[in-house]
Protein backbone atom coordinates (compact mmCIF):
# COMPACT_ATOMS: atom_id res chain seq x y z
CA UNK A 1 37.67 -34.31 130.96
CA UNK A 2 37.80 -38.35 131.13
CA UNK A 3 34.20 -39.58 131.25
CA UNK A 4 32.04 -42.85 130.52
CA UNK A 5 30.07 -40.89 128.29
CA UNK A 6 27.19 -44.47 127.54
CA UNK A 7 27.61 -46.09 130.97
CA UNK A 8 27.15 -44.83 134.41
CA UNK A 9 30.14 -47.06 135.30
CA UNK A 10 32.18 -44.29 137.94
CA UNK A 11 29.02 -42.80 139.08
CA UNK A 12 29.94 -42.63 142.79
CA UNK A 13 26.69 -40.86 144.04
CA UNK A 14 23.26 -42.48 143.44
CA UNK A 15 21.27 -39.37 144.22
CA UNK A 16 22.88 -37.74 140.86
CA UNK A 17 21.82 -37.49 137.16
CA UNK A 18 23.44 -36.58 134.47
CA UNK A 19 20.82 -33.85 132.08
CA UNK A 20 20.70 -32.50 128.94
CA UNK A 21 21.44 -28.93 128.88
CA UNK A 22 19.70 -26.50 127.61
CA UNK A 23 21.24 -23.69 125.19
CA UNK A 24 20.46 -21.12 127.53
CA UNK A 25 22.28 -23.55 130.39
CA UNK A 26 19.49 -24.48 132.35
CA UNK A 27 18.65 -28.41 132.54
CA UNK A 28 15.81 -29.59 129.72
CA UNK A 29 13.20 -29.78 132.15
CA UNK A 30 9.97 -28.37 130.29
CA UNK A 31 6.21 -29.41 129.83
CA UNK A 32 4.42 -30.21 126.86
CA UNK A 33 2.32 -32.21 125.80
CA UNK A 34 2.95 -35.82 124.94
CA UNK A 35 3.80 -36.11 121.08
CA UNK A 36 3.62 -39.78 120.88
CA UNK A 37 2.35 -43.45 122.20
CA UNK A 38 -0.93 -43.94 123.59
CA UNK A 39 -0.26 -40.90 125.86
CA UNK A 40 -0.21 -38.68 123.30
CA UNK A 41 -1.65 -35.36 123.62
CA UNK A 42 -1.40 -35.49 127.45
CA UNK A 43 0.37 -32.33 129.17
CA UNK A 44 3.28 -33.26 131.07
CA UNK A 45 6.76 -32.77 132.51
CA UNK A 46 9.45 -33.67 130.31
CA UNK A 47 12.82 -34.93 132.13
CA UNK A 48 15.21 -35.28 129.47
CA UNK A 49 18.68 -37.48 130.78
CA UNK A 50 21.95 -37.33 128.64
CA UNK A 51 23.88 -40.79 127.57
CA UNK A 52 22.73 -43.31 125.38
CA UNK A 53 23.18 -46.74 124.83
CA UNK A 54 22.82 -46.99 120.68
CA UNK A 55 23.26 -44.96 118.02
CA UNK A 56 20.44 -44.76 115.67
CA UNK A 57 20.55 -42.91 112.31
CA UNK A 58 17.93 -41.34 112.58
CA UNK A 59 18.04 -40.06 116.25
CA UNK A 60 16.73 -36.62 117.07
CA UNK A 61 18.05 -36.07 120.40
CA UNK A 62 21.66 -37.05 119.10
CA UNK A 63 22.50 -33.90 121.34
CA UNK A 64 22.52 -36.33 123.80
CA UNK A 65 25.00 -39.05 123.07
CA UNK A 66 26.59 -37.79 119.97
CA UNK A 67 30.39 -36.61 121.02
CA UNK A 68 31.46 -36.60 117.44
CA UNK A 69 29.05 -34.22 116.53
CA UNK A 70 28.24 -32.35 119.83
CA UNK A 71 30.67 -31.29 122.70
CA UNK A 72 30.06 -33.39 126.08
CA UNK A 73 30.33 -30.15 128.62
CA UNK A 74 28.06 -27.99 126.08
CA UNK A 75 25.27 -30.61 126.46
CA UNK A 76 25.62 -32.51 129.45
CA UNK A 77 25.08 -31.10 133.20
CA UNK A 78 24.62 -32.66 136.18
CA UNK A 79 21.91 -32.55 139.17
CA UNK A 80 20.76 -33.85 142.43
CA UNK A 81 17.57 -35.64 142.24
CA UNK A 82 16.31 -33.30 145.07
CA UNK A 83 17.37 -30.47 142.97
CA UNK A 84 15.30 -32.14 140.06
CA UNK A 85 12.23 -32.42 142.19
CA UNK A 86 12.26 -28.64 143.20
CA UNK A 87 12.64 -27.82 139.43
CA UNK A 88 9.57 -30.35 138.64
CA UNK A 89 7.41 -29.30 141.69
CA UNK A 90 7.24 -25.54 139.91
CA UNK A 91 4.82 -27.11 137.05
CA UNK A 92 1.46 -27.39 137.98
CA UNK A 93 0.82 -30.92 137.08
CA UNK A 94 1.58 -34.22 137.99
CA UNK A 95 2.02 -36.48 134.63
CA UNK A 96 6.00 -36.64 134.76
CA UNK A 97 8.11 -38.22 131.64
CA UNK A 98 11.76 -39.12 132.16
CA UNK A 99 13.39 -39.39 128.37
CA UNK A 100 16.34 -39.44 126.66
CA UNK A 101 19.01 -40.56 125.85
CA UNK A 102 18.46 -43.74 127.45
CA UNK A 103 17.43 -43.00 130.89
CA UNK A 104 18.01 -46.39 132.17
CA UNK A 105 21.84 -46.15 131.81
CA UNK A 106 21.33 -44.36 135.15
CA UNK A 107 18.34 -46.31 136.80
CA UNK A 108 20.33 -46.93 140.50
CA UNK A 109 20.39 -43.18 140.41
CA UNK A 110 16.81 -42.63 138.70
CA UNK A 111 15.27 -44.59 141.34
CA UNK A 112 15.42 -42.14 144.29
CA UNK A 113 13.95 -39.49 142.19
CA UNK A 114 10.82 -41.53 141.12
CA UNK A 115 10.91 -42.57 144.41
CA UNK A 116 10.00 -39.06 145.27
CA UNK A 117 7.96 -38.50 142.81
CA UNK A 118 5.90 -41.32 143.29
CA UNK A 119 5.54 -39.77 147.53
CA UNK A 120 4.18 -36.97 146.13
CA UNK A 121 1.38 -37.95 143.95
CA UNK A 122 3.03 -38.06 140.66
CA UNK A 123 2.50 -40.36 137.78
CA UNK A 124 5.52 -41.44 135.90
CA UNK A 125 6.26 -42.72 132.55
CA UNK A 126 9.86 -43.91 131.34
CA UNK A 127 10.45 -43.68 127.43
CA UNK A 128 13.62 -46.49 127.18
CA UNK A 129 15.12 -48.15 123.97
CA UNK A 130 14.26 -52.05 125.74
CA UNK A 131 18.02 -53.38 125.87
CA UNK A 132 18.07 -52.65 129.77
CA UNK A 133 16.25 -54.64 132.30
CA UNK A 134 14.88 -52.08 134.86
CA UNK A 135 15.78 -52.99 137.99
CA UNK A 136 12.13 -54.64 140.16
CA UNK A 137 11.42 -51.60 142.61
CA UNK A 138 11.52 -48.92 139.59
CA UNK A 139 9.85 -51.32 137.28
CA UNK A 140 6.73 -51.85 139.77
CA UNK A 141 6.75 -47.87 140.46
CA UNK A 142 6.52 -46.61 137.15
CA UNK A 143 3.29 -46.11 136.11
CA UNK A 144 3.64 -46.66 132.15
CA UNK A 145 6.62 -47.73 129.82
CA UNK A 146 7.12 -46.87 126.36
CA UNK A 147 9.41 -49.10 124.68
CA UNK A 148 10.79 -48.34 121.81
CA UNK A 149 12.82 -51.52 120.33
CA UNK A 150 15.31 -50.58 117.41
CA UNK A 151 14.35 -51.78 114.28
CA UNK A 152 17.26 -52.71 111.32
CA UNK A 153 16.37 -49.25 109.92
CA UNK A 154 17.95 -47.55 112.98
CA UNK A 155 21.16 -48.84 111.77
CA UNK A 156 22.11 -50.41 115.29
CA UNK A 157 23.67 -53.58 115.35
CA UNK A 158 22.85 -55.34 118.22
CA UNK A 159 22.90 -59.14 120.19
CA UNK A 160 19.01 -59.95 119.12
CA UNK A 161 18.47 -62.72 121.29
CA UNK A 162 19.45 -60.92 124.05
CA UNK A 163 17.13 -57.69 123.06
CA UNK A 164 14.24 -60.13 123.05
CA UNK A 165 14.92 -61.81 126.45
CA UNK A 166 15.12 -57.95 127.75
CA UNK A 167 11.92 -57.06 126.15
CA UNK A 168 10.03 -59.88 127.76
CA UNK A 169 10.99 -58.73 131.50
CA UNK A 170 8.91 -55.92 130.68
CA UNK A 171 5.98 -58.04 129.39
CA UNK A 172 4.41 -58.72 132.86
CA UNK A 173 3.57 -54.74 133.32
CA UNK A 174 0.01 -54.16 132.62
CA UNK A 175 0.63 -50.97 131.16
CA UNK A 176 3.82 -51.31 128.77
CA UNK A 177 3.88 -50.22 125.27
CA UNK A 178 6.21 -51.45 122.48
CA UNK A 179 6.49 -48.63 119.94
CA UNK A 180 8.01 -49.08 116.76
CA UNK A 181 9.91 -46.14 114.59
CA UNK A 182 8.56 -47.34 110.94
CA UNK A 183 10.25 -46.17 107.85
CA UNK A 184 9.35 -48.54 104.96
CA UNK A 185 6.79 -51.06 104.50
CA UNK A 186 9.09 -54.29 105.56
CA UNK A 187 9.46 -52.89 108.92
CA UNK A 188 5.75 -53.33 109.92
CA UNK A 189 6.63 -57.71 108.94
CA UNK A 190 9.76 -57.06 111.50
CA UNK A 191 7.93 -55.27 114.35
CA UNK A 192 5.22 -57.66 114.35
CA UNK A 193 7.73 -60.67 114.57
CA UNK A 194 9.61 -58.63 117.72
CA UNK A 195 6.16 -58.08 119.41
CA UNK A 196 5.18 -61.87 119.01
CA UNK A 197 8.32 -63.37 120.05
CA UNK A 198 8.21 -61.44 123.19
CA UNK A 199 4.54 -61.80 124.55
CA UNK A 200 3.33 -58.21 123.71
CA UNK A 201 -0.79 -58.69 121.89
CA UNK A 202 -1.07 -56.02 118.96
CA UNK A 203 -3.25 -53.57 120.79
CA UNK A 204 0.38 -53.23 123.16
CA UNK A 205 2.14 -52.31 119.70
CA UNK A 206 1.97 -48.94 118.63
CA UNK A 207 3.54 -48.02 114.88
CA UNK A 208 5.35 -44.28 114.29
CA UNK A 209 6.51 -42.93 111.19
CA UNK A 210 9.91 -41.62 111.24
CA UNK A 211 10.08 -37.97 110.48
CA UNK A 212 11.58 -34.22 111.28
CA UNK A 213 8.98 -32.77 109.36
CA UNK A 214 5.73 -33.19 108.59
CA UNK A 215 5.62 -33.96 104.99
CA UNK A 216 7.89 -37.38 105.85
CA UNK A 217 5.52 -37.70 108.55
CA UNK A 218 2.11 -37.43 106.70
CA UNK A 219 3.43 -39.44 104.16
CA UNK A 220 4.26 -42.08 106.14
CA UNK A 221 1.29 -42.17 108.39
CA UNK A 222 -1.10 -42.82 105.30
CA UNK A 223 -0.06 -45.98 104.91
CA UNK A 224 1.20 -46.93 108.36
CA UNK A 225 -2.20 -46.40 109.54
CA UNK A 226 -3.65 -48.73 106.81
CA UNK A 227 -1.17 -51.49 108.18
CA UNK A 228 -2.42 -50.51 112.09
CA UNK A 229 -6.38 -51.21 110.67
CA UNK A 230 -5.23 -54.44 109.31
CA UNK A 231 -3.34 -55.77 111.84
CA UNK A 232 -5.01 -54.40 114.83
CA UNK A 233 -2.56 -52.56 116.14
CA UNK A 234 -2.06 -49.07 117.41
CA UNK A 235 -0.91 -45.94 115.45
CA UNK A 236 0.97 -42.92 117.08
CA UNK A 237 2.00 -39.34 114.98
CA UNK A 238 4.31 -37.28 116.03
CA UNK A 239 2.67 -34.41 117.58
CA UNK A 240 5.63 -32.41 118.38
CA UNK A 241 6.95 -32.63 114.73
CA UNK A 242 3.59 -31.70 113.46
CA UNK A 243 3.18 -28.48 115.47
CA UNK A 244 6.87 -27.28 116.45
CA UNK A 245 9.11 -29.18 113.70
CA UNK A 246 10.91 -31.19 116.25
CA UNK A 247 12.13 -27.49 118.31
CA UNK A 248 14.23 -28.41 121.53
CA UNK A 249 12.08 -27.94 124.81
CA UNK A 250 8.98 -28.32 123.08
């Protein structure tokens, strides 16, 4: 099978998304709660889209993007956004989060499903990696974004000035988030530089230890949260690591 596995570049309908799929086939479409960013701890809908953009080292979800490692037509499945919306309308609640992947590798298609969403009381966050500029009507309907720029630590290489013109756009949305994946101390100097250079004030700048497990995580986070106290800017744990040790579909 021939496919643009990071774009959505032959995508002929716009009212279909490409999923990650579940071991047991079905789409990853659970609820939790929110394990990170200043939702965290917040029960909601998790929509989990395939492709990706980057490549980070340290990626949990590489599931999604990974063909090296992981077999396209094991992991990848595709729906109808109305088909989506049935699945979502089974959950009793109405706090949905579209991940990834990078969902905005599909955002002409995303669009009609937060579109119905949005109809039907919903509130939507979208969990992207900042190189995409959302296009405006999704952008004004989406009720929070958590941004998550790469930092050199995610081994990406990338067109910087670009990244930070892209991270701007998203400036102007009263309730954006940059959120930073922090593994030694010189990435707290980096973050800060990325969250000046683009507009964002340090109470929109949340800092995450990276971690699988919780001993990297709560060794991490004693010090991280020092820098957050300094600085004056927001710390985020990893609540899904810390109770379920990073298990798919929770």
């Amino acid at each position: 099978m021939n496919v643009d596995k990071n774009t959505t570049e032959g995508f002929k309908s716009n009212r279909s998304l490409k999923l990650s799929k579940m071991t047991s086939g079905k789409p990853e479409i659970f609820v939790s709660i929110q394990g990170e960013g200043v939702s965290a701890g917040t029960p909601c809908i998790f929509i989990r889209l395939a492709l990706c953009n980057l490549s980070c080292s340290w990626c949990d979800t590489k599931y999604t993007w990974d063909w090296k490692s992981y077999e396209y037509n094991d992991e990848v499945m595709t729906l109808d956004v109305n088909e989506i919306k049935s699945i979502v309308d089974r959950f009793n609640l109405k706090h949905v989060v579209i991940t990834g992947g990078e969902p905005l590798l599909q955002q002409e298609s995303l669009l009609p499903l937060i579109t119905l969403l949005s109809k039907d009381g919903y509130s939507t966050e979208i969990e992207t990696n900042g190189t995409i500029t959302p296009i405006p009507p999704l952008f004004r309907m989406i009720n929070q974004w958590n941004i998550s720029p790469k930092l050199r630590n995610s081994g990406n290489t990338h067109d910087k000035n670009n990244n930070l013109k892209t991270l701007s756009n998203y400036c102007s949305h009263s309730n954006a988030y940059l959120k930073f994946v922090i593994v030694e101390q010189q990435d707290v100097a980096e973050a800060m530089k990325i969250a000046d250079s683009t507009g964002f004030s340090n109470d929109r700048v949340i800092l995450m230890p990276e971690g699988t497990n919780r001993m990297d995580l709560m060794n991490r986070s004693k010090w991280i949260n020092e820098k957050c106290a300094l600085h004056g800017l927001r710390f985020s744990s990893r609540l899904h690591i810390l109770l379920w040790q990073g298990v798919r579909g929770k």
